[in-house]
C-alpha atoms as a PDB file:
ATOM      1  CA  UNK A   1      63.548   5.246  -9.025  1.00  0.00           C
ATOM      2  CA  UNK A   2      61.493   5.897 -12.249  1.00  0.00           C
ATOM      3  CA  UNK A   3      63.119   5.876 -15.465  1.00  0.00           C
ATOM      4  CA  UNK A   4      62.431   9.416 -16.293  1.00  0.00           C
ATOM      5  CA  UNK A   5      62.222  11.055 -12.985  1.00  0.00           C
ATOM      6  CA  UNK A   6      59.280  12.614 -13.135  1.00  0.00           C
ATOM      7  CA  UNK A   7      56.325  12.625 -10.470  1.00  0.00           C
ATOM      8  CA  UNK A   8      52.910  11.415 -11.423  1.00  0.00           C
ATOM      9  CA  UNK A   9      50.711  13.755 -11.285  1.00  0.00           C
ATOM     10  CA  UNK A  10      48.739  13.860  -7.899  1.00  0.00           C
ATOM     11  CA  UNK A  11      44.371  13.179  -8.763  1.00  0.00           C
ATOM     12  CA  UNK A  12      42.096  15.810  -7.154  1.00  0.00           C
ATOM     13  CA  UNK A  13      39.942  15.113  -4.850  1.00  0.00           C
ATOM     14  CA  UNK A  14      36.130  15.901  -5.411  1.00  0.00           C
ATOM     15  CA  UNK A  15      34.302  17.793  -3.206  1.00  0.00           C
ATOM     16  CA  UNK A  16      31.525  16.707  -1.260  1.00  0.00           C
ATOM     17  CA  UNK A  17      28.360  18.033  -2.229  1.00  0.00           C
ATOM     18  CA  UNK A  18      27.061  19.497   1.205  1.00  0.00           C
ATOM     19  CA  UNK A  19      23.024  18.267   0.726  1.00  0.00           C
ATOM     20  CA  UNK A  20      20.417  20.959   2.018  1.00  0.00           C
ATOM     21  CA  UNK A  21      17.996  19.782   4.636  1.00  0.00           C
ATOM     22  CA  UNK A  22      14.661  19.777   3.064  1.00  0.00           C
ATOM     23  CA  UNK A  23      12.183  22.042   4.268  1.00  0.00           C
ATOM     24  CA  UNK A  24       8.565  21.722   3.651  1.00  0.00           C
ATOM     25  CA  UNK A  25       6.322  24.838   4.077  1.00  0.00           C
ATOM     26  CA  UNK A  26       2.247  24.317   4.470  1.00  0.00           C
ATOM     27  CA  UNK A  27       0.875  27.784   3.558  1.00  0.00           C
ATOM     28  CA  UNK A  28      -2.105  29.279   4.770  1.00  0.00           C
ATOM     29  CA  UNK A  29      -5.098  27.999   2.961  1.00  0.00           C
ATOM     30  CA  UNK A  30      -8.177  30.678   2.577  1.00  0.00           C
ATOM     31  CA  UNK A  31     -11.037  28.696   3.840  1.00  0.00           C
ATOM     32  CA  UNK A  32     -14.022  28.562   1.482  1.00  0.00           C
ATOM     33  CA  UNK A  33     -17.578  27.573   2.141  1.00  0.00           C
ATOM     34  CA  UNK A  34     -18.473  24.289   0.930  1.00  0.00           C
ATOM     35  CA  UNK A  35     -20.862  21.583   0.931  1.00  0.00           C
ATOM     36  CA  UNK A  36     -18.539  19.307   0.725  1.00  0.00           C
ATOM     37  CA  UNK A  37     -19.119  16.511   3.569  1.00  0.00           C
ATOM     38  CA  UNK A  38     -16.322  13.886   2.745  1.00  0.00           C
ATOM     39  CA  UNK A  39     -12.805  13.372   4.163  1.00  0.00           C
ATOM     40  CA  UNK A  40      -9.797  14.435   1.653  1.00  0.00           C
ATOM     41  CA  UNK A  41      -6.815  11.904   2.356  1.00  0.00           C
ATOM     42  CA  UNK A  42      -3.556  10.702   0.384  1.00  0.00           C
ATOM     43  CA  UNK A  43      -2.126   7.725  -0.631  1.00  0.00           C
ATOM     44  CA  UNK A  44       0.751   5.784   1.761  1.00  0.00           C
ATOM     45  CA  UNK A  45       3.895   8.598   1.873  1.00  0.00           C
ATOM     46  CA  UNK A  46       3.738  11.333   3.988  1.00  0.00           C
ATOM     47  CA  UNK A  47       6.777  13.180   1.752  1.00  0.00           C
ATOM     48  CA  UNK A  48       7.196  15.905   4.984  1.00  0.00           C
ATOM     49  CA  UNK A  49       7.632  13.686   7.656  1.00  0.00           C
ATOM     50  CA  UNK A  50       9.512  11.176   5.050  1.00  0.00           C
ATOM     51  CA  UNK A  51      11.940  14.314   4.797  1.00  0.00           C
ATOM     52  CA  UNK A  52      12.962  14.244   8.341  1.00  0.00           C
ATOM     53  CA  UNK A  53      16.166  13.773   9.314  1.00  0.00           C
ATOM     54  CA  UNK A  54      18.074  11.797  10.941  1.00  0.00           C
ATOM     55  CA  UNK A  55      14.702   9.716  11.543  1.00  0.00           C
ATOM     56  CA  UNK A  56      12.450   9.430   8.564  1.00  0.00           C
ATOM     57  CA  UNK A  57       8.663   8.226   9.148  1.00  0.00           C
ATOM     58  CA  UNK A  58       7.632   6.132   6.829  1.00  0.00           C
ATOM     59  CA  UNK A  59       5.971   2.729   6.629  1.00  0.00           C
ATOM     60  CA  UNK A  60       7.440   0.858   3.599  1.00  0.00           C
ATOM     61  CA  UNK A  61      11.036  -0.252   4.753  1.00  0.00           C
ATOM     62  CA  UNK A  62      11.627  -3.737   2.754  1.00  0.00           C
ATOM     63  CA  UNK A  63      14.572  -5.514   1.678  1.00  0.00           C
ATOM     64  CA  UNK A  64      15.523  -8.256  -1.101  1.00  0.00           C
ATOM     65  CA  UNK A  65      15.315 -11.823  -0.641  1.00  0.00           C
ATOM     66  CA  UNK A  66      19.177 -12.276  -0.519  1.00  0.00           C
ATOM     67  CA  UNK A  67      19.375 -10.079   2.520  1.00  0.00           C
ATOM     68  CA  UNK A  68      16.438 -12.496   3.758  1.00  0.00           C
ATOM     69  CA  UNK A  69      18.782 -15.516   3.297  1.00  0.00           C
ATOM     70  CA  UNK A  70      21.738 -13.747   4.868  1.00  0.00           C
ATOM     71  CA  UNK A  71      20.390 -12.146   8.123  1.00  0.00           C
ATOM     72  CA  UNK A  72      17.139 -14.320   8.432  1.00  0.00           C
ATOM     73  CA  UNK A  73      13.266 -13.737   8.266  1.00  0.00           C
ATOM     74  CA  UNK A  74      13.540 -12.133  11.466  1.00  0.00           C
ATOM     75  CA  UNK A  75      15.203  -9.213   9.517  1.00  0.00           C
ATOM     76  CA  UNK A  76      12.225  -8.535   7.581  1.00  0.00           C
ATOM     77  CA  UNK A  77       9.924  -8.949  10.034  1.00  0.00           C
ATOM     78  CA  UNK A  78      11.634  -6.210  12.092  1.00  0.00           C
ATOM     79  CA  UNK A  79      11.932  -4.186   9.603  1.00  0.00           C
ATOM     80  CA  UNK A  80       7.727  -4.243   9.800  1.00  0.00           C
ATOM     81  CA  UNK A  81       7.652  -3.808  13.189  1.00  0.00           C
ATOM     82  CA  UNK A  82       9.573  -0.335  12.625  1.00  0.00           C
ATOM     83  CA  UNK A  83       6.549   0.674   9.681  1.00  0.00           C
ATOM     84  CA  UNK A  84       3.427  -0.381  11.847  1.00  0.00           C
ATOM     85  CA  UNK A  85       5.169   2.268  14.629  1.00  0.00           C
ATOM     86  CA  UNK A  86       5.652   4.700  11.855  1.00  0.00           C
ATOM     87  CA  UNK A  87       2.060   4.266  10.688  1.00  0.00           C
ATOM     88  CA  UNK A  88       0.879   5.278  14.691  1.00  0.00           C
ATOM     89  CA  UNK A  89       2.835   8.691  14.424  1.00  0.00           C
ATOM     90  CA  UNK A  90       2.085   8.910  10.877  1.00  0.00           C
ATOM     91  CA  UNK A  91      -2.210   8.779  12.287  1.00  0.00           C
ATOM     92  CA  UNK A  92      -1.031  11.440  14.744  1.00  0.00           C
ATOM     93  CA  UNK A  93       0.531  13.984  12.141  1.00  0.00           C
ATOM     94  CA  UNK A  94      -2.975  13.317   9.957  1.00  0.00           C
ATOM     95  CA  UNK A  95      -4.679  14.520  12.800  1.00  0.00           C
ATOM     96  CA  UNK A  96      -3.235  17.259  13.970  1.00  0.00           C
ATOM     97  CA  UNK A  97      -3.038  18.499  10.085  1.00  0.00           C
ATOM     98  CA  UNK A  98      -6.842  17.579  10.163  1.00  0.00           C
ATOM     99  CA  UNK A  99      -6.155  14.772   7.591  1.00  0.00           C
ATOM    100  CA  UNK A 100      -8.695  11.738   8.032  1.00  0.00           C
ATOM    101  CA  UNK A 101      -8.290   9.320   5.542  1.00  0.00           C
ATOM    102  CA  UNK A 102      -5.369   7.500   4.611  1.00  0.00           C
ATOM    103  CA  UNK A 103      -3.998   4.822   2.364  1.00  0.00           C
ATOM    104  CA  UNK A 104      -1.883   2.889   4.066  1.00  0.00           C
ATOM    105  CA  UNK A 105       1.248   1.468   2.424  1.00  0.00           C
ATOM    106  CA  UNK A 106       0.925  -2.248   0.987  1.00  0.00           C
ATOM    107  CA  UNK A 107       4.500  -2.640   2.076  1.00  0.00           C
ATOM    108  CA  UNK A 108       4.249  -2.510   5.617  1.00  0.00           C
ATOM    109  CA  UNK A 109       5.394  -6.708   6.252  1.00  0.00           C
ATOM    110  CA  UNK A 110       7.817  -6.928   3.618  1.00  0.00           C
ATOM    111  CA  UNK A 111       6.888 -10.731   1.545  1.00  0.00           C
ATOM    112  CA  UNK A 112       4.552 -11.834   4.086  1.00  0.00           C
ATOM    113  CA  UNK A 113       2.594 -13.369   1.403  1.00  0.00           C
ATOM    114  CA  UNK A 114       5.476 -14.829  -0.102  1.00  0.00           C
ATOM    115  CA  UNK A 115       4.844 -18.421  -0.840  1.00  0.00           C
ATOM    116  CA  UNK A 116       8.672 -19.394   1.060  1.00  0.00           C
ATOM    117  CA  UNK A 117       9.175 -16.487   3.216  1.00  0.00           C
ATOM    118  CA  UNK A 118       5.931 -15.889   4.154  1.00  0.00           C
ATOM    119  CA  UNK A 119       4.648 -15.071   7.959  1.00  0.00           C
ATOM    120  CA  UNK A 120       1.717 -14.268   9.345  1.00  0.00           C
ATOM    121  CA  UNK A 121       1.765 -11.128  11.848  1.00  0.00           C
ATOM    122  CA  UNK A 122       0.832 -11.974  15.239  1.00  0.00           C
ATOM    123  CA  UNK A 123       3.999 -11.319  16.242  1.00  0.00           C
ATOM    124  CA  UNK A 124       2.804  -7.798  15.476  1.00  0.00           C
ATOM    125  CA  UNK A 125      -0.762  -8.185  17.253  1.00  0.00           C
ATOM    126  CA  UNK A 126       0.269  -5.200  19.923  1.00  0.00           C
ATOM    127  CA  UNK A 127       1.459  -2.515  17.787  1.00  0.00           C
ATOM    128  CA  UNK A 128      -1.115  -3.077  14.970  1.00  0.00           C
ATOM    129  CA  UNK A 129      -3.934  -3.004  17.708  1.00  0.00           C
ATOM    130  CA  UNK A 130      -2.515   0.008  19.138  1.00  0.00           C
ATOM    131  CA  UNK A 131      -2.537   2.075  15.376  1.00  0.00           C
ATOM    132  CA  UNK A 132      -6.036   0.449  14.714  1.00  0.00           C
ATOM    133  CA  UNK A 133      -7.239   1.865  18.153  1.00  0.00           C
ATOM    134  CA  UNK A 134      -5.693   5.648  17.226  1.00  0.00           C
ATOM    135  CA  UNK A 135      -7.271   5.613  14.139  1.00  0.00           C
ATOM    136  CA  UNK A 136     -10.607   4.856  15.448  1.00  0.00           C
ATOM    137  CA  UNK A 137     -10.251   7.384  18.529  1.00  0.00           C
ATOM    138  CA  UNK A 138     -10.233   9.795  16.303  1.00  0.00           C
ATOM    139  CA  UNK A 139     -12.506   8.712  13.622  1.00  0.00           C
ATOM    140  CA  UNK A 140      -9.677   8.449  10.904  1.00  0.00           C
ATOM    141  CA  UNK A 141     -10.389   6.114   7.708  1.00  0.00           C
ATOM    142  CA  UNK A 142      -7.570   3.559   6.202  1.00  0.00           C
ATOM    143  CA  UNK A 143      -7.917   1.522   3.668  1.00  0.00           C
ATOM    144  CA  UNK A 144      -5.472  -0.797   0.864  1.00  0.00           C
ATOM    145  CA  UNK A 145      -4.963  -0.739  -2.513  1.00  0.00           C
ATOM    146  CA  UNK A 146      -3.452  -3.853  -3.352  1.00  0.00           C
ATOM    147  CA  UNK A 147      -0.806  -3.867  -6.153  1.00  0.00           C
ATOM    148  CA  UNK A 148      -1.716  -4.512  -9.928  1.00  0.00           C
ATOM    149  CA  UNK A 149      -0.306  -7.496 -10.370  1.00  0.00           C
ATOM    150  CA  UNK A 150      -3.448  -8.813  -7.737  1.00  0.00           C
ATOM    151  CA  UNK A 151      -5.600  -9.863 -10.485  1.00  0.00           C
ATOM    152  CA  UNK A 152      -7.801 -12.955  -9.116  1.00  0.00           C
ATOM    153  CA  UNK A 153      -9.218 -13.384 -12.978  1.00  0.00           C
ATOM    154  CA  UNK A 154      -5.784 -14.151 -14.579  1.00  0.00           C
ATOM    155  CA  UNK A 155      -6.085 -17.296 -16.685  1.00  0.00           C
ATOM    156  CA  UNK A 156      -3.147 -18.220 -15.019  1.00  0.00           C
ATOM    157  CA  UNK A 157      -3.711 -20.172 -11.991  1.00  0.00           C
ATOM    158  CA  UNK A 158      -0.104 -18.835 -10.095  1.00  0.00           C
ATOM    159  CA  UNK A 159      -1.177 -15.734 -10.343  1.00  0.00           C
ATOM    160  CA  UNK A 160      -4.320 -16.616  -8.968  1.00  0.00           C
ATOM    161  CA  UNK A 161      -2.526 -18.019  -6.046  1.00  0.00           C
ATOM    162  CA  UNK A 162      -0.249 -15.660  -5.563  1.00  0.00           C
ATOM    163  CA  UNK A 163      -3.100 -12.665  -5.418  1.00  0.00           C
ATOM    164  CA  UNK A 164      -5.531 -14.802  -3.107  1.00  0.00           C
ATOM    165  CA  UNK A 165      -2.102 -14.984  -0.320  1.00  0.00           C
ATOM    166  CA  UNK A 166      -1.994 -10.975  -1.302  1.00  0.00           C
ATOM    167  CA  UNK A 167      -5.553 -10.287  -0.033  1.00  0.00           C
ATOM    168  CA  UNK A 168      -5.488 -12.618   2.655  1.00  0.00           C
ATOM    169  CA  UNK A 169      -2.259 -10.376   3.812  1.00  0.00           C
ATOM    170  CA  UNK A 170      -3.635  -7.438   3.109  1.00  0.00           C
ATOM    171  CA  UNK A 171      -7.147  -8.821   5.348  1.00  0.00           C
ATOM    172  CA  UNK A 172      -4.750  -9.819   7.977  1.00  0.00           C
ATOM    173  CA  UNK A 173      -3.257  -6.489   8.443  1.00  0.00           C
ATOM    174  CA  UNK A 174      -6.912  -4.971   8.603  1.00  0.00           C
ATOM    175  CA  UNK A 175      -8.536  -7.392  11.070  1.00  0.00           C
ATOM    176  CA  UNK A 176      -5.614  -7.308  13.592  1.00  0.00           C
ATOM    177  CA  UNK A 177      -6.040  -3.327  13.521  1.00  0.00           C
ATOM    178  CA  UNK A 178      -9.811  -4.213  14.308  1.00  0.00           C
ATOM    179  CA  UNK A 179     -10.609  -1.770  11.471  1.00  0.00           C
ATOM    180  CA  UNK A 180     -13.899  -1.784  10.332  1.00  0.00           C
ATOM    181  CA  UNK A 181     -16.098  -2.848   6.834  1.00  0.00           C
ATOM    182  CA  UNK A 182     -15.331   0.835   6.074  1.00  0.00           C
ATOM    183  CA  UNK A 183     -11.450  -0.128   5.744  1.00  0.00           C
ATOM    184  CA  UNK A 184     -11.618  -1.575   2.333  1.00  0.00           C
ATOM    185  CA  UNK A 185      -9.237  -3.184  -0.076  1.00  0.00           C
ATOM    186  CA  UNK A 186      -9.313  -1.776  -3.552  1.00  0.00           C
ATOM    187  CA  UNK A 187      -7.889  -3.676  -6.525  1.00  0.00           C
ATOM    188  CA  UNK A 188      -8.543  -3.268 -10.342  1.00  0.00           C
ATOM    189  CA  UNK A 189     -10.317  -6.174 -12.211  1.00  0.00           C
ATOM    190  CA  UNK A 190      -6.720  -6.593 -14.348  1.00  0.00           C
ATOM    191  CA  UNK A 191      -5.908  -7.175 -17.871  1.00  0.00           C
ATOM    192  CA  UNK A 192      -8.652  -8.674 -20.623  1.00  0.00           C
ATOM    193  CA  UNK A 193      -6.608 -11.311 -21.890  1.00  0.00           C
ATOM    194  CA  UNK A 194      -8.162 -11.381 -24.962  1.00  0.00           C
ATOM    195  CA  UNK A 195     -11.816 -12.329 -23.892  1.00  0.00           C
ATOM    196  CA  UNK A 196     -13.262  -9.934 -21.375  1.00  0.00           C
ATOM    197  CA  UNK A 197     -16.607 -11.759 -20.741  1.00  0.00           C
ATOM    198  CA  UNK A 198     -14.490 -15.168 -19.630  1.00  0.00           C
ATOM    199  CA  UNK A 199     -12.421 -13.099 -17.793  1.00  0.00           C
ATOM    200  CA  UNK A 200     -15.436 -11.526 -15.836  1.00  0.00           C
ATOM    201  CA  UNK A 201     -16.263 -14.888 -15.609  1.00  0.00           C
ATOM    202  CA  UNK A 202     -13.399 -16.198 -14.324  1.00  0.00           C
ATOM    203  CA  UNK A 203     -13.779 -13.429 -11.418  1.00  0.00           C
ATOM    204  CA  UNK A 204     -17.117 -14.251 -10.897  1.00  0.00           C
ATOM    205  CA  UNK A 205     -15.936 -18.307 -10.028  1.00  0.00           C
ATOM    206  CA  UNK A 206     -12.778 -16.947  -7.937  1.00  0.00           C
ATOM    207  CA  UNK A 207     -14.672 -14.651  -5.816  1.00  0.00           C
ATOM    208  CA  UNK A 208     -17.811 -17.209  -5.374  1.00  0.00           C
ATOM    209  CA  UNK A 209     -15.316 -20.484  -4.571  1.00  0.00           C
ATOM    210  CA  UNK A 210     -12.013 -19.063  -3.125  1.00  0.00           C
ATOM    211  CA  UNK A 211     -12.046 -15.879  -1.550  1.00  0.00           C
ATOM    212  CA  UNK A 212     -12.316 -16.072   2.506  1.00  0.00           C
ATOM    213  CA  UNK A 213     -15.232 -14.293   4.131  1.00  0.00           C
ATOM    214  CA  UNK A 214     -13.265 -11.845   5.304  1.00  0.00           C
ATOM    215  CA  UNK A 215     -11.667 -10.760   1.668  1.00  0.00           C
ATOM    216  CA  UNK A 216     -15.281 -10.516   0.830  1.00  0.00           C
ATOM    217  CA  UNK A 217     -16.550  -8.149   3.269  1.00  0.00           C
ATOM    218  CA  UNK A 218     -13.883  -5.545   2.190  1.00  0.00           C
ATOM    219  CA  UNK A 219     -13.093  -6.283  -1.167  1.00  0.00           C
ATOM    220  CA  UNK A 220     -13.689  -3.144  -3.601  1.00  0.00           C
ATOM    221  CA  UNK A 221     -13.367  -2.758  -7.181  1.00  0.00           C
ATOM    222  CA  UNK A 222     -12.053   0.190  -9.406  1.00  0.00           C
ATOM    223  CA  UNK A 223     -12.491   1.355 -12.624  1.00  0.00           C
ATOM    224  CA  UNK A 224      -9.035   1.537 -14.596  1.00  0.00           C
ATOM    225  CA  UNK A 225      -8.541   3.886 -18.011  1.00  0.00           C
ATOM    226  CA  UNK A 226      -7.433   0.787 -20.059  1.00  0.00           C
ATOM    227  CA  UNK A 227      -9.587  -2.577 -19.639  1.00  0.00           C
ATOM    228  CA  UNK A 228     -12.479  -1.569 -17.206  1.00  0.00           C
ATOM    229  CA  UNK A 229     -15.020   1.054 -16.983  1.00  0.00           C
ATOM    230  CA  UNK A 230     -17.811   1.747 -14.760  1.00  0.00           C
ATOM    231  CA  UNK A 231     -20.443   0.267 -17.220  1.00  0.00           C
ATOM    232  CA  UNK A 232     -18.056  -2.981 -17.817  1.00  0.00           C
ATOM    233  CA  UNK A 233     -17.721  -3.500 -13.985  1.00  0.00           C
ATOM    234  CA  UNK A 234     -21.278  -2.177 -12.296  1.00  0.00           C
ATOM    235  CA  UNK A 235     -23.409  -5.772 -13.556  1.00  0.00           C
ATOM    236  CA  UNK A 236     -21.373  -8.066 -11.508  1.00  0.00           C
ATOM    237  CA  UNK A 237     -20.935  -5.444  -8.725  1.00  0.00           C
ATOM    238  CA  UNK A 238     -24.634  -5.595  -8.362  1.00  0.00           C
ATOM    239  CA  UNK A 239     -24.605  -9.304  -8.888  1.00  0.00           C
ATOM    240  CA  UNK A 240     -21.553  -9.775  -6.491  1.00  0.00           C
ATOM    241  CA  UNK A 241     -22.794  -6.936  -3.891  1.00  0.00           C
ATOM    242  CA  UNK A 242     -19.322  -5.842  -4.699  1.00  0.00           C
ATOM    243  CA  UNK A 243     -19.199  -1.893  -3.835  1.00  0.00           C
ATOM    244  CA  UNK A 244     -17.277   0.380  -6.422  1.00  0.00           C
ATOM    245  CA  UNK A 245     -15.015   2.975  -6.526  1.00  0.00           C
ATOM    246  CA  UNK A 246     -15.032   5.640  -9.079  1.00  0.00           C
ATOM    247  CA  UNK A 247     -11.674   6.785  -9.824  1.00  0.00           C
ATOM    248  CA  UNK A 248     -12.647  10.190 -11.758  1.00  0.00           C
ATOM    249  CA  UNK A 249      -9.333  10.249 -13.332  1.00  0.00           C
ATOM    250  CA  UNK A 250      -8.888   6.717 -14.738  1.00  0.00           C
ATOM    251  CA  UNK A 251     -12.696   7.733 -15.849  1.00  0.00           C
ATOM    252  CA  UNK A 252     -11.811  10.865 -17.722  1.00  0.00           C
ATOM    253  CA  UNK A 253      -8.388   9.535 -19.270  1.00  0.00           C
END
C-alpha cells in the first residue's frame, strides 16, 4: 500500500491523428495554339502516383549501408528491382497524361557504384529491357542527371574515382535499356577550386584519358548560376564535341 493512499493519476492517451488520403486533381487545361515543337517532361517523382496508397510508384527506394551489412546486398538489389518496375508503369502514366520526356531517378540501384557494395545490373537485364522497349514504343525521352558531387575536374583524385564509377552506373543503366544517344547524362562542370582555367583543364585530361566510350557518347554539360556559364563552358564544348544544355534558370539567377 502507498504511504499516503492516494492513486496516481492515470496519463491520457493521445489521439491518433486520422491522416487524409491525398487527392490530386489535374484540371482542365485551355489549349492554346503554339509553335512550340518540343516535349515538356519532369524530373524523377511522379508526386500523384507517389501519393497512392497502399502501393506508392516510385523509383528511388534505397537503404543505408548498415541495413546492407545486416540483410545482405541482395536487399538492395531488390529493392532496385521494385524501382526499374515502377519506372515501366511510371512510362505508362506519362503516356496516357501525354507526358514524353522524363528524368529518371539516379537512385534506381541503390550504391551500385559504391566502391565495396557495388554491383553491376545484369541481374536486372529483363526488366530494364522491358522499360527501355516501352519508352521507345512510344517515342518517350529519358535521360540522367547525375548528382553534384559527380565532378570529374576535382583536384582530388577520390572524387575523381568515385564520379567516373557514377557515370559508368549511370551508362550502365542506359545501355541495358537500349536507350539511344538521345538519352543523355547531364552533370555540371563543379566547383572552381580556386583556378578555373586548371580546372577546365583538368576536365579536358579526364574526359580525353579516362572516360569510357560510352560516357562519351552521352555525356552533357550544364550551365550552373554559381561557377559556370554558357560563355565559360561553350570553348571546350566545341573543342570536346560536348553538347550543352541551357538551363534558363541557373542562366537568369
Amino acid at each position: 500500500e502507498d504511504g499516503d493512499g492516494e492513486e496516481k493519476p492515470k496519463k491520457r492517451k493521445r489521439k491518433t491523428k486520422v491522416k487524409e488520403p491525398v487527392v490530386y486533381v489535374i484540371p482542365d487545361v485551355e489549349k492554346k495554339t503554339t509553335t512550340f515543337k518540343g516535349r515538356l517532361g519532369y524530373a524523377c517523382l511522379n508526386t500523384i502516383l507517389r501519393a497512392l496508397k497502399p502501393d506508392s510508384i516510385f523509383c528511388s527506394r534505397t537503404c543505408r549501408i548498415d541495413t546492407i551489412n545486416k540483410n545482405g546486398l541482395d536487399h538492395a538489389k531488390q529493392l532496385g528491382l521494385q524501382n526499374i518496375r515502377d519506372l515501366h508503369k511510371m512510362i505508362e502514366w506519362n503516356e496516357a497524361n501525354k507526358i514524353r520526356f522524363m528524368r529518371m531517378s539516379s537512385e534506381m540501384f541503390p550504391f551500385s557504384s559504391h566502391p565495396k557494395y557495388g554491383y553491376d545490373l545484369s541481374y536486372a537485364d529483363a526488366e530494364l529491357k522491358a522499360a527501355g522497349a516501352l519508352a521507345k514504343k512510344l517515342g518517350h525521352r529519358l535521360t540522367l542527371h547525375p548528382g553534384q558531387f559527380t565532378q570529374i575536374a576535382s583536384p582530388k583524385e577520390a572524387v575523381v574515382d568515385a564520379s567516373i564509377r557514377e557515370l559508368e552506373y549511370h551508362c550502365e543503366i542506359m545501355d541495358q535499356m537500349e536507350l539511344d544517344q538521345d538519352s543523355v547524362m547531364i552533370i555540371h562542370m563543379g566547383g572552381v577550386y580556386g583556378d578555373k582555367e586548371s580546372t577546365l583543364n583538368r576536365f579536358r585530361v579526364n574526359y580525353t584519358e579516362r572516360l569510357s566510350e560510352s560516357i562519351k557518347r552521352r555525356l552533357v554539360l550544364e550551365n550552373d548560376e554559381l561557377c559556370y556559364n554558357l560563355d565559360d563552358l561553350m570553348p571546350i564544348c566545341d573543342e570536346l564535341n560536348i553538347p550543352i544544355v541551357v538551363d534558363y534558370h541557373h542562366d537568369w539567377i
